[in-house]
N, C-alpha and C. Protein backbone atom coordinates (compact mmCIF):
# COMPACT_ATOMS: atom_id res chain seq x y z
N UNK A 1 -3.18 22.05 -37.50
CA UNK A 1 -2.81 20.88 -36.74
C UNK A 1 -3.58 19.67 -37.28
N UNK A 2 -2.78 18.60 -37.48
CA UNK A 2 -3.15 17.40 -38.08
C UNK A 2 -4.06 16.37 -36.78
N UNK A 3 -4.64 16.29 -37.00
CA UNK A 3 -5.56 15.37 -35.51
C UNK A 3 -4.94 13.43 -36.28
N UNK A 4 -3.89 12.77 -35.98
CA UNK A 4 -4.06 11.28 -36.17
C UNK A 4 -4.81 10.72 -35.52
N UNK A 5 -4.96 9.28 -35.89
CA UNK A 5 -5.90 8.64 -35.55
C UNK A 5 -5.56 8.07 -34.04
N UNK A 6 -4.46 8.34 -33.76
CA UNK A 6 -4.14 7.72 -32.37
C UNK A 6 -4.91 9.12 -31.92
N UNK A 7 -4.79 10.20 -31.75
CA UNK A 7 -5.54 11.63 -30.96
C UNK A 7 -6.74 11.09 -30.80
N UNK A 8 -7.49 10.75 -32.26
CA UNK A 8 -9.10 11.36 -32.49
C UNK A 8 -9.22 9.46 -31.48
N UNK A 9 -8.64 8.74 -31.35
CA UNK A 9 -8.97 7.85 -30.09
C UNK A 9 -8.87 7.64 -28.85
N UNK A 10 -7.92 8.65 -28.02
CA UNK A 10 -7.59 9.17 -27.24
C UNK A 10 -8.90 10.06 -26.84
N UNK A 11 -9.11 11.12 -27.94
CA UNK A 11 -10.11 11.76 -27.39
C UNK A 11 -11.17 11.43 -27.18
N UNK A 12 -11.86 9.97 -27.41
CA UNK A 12 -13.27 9.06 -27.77
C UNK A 12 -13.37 8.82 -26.13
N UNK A 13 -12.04 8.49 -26.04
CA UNK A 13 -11.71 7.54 -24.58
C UNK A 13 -12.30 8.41 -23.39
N UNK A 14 -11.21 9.82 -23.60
CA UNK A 14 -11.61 10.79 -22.78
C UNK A 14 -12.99 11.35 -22.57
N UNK A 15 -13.55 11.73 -23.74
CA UNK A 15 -15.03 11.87 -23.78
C UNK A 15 -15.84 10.46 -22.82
N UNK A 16 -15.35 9.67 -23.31
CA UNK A 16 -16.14 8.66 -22.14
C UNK A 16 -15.85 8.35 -21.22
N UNK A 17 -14.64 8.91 -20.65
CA UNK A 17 -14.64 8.80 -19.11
C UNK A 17 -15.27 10.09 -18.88
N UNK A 18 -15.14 11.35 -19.39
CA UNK A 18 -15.28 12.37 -19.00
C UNK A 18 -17.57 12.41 -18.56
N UNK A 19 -17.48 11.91 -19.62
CA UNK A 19 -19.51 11.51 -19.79
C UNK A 19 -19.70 10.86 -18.66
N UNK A 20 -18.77 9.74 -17.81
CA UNK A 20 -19.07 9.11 -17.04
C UNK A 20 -19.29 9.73 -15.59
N UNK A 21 -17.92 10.11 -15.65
CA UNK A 21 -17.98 10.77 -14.50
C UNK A 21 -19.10 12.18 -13.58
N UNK A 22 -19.59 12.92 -15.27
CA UNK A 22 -19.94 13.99 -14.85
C UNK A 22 -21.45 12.68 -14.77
N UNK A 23 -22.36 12.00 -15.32
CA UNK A 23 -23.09 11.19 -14.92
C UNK A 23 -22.78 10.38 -13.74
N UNK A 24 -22.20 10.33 -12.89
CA UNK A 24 -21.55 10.12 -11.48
C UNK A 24 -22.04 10.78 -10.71
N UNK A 25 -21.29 11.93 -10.91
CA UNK A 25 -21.96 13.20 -10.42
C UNK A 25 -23.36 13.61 -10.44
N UNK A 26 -24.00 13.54 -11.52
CA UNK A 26 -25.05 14.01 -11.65
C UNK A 26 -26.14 12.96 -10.78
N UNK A 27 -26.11 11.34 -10.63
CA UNK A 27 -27.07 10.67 -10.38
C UNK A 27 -26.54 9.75 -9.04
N UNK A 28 -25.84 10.26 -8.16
CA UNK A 28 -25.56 10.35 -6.91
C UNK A 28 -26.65 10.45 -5.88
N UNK A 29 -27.55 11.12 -5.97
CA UNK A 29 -28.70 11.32 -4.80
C UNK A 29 -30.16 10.02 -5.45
N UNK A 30 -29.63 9.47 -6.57
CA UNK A 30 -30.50 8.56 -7.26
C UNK A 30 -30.25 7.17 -7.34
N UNK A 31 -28.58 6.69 -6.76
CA UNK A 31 -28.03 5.81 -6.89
C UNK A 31 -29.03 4.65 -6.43
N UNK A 32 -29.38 4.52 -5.54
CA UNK A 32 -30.23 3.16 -5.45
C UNK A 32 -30.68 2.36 -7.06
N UNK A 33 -31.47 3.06 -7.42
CA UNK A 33 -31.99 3.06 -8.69
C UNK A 33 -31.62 2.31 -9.70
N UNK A 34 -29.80 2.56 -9.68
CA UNK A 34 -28.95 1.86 -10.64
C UNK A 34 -28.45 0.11 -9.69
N UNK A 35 -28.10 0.94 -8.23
CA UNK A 35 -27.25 -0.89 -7.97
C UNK A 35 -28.06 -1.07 -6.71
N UNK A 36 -28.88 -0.83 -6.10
CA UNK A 36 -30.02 -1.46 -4.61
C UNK A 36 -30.73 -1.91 -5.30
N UNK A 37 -31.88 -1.47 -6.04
CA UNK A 37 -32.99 -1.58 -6.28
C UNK A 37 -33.87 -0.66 -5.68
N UNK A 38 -35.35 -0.39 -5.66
CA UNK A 38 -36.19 0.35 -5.61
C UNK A 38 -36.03 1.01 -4.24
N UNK A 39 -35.94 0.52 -3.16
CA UNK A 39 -35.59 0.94 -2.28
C UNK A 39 -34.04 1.88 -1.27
N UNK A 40 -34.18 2.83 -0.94
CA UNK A 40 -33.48 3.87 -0.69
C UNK A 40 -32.72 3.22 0.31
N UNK A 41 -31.45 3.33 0.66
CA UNK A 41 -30.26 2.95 1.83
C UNK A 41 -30.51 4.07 2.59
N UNK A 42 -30.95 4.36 3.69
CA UNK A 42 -30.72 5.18 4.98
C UNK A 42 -29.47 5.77 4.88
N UNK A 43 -29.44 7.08 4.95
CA UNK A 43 -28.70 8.56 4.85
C UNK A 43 -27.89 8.05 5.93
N UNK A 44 -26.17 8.47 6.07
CA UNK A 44 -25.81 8.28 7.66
C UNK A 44 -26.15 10.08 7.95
N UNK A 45 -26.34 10.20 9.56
CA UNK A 45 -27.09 11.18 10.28
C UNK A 45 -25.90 12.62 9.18
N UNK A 46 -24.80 12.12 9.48
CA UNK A 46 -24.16 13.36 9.10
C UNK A 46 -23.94 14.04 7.67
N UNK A 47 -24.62 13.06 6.54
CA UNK A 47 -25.01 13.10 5.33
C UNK A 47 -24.30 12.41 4.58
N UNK A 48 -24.59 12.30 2.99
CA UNK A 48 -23.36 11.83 2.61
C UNK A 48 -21.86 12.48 3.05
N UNK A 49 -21.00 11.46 2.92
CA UNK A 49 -19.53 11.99 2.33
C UNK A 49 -18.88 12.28 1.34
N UNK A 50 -17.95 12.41 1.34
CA UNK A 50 -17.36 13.35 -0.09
C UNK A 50 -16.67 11.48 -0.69
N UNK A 51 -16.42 10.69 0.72
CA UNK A 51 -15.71 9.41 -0.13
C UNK A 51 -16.91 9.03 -0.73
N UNK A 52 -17.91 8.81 -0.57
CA UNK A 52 -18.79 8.33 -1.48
C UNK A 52 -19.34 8.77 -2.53
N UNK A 53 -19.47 10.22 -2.57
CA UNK A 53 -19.58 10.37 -3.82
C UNK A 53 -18.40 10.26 -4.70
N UNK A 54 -17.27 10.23 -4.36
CA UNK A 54 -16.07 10.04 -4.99
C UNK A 54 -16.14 8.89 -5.50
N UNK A 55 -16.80 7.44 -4.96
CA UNK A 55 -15.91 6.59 -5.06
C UNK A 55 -17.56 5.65 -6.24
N UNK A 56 -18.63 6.60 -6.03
CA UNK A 56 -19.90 6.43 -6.75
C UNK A 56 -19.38 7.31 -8.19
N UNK A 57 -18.90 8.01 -8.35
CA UNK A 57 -18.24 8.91 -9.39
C UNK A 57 -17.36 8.19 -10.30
N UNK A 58 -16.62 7.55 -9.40
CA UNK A 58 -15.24 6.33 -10.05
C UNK A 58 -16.01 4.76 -10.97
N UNK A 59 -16.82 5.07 -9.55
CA UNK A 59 -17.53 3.48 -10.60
C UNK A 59 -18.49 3.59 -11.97
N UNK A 60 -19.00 4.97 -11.77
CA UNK A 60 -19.68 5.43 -13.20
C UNK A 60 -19.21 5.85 -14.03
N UNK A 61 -17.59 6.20 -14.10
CA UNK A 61 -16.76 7.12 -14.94
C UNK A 61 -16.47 5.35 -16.24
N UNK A 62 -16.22 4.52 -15.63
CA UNK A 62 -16.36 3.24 -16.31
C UNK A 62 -17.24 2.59 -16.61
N UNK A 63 -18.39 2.69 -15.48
CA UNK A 63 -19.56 1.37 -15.82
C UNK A 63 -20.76 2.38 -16.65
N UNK A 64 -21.04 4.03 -17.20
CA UNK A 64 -21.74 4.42 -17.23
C UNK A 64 -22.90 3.63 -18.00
N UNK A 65 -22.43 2.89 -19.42
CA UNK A 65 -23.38 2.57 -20.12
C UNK A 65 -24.34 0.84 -19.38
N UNK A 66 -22.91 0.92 -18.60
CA UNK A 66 -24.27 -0.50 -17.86
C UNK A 66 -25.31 0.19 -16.59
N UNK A 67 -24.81 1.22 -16.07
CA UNK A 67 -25.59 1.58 -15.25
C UNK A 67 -27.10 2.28 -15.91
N UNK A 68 -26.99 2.85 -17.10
CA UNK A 68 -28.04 3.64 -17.76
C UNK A 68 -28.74 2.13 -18.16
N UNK A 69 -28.33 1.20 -18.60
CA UNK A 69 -29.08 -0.11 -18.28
C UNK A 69 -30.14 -0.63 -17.54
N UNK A 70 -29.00 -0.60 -16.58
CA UNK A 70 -29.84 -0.87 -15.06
C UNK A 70 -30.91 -0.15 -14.38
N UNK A 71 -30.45 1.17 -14.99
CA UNK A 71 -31.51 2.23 -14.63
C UNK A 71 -32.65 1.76 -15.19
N UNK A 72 -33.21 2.11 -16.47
CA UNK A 72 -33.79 1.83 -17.38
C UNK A 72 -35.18 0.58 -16.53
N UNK A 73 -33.98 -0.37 -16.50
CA UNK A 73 -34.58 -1.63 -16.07
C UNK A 73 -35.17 -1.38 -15.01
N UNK A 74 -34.53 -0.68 -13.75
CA UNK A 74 -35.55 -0.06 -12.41
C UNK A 74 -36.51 0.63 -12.82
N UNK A 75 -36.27 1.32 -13.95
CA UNK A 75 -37.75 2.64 -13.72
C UNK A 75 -38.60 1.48 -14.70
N UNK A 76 -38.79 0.87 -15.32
CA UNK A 76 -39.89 0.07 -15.89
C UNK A 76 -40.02 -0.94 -14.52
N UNK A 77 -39.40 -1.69 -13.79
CA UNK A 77 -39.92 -1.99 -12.96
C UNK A 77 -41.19 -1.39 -11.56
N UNK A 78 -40.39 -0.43 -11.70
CA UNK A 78 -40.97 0.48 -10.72
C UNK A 78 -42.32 0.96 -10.93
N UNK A 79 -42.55 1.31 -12.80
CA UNK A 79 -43.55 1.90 -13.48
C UNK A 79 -44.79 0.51 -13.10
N UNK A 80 -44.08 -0.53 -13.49
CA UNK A 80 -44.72 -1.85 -13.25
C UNK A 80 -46.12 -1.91 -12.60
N UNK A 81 -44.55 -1.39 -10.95
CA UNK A 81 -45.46 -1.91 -10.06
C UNK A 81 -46.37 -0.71 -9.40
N UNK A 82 -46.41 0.25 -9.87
CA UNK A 82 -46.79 1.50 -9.91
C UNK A 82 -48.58 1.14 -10.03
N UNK A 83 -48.37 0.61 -11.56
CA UNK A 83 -49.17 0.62 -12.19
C UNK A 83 -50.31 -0.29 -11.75
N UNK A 84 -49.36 -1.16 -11.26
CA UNK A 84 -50.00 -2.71 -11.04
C UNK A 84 -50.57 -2.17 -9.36
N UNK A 85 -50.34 -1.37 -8.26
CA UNK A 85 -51.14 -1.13 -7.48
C UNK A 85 -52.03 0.20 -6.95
N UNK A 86 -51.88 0.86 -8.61
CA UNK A 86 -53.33 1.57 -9.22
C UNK A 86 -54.70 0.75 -9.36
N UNK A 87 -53.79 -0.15 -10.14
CA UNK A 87 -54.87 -1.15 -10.21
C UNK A 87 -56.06 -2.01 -9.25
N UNK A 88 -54.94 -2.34 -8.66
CA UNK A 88 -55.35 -2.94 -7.10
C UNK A 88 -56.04 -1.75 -5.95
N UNK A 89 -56.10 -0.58 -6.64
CA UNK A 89 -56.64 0.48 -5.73
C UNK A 89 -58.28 0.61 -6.01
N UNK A 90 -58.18 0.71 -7.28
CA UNK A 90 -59.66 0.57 -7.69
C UNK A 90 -60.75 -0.92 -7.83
């Protein structure tokens, strides 16, 4: 079987939605991180829902490489200020 170049781009596509999504999945209980900021949103009592992780799944299946961004950018912030009230401890 001949793979053309329309396939082997098709399959690039798929691979990156497919990367996205399962990173959706995977960083769901971490989400603040990428779009709140450092601080955690209050659980509703009955836990998450399935729409939200669905709909946290959808937005990473597209935005993955800006969210690994954003991430990035929280955990050096975070390390920051980590660091910065070690400091202030001693």
């Amino acid at each position: 079987m001949v793979i053309t170049r329309e396939m082997a781009l098709n399959m690039y596509i798929v691979v990156f939605l497919l990367f996205g999504a399962g990173f959706g999945l995977l960083t769901y209980s971490y989400r603040h991180i990428f779009s709140e900021g450092p601080n955690k949103v209050e659980t509703p009592p009955d836990g998450p829902t399935l729409a939200s992780r669905v709909l946290w799944a959808m937005v990473c299946t597209f935005l993955w490489p800006i969210m690994i961004l954003t991430g990035i950018n929280s955990a050096l912030i975070l390390a920051k200020r980590k660091r910065q009230a070690a400091v202030a401890d001693h």
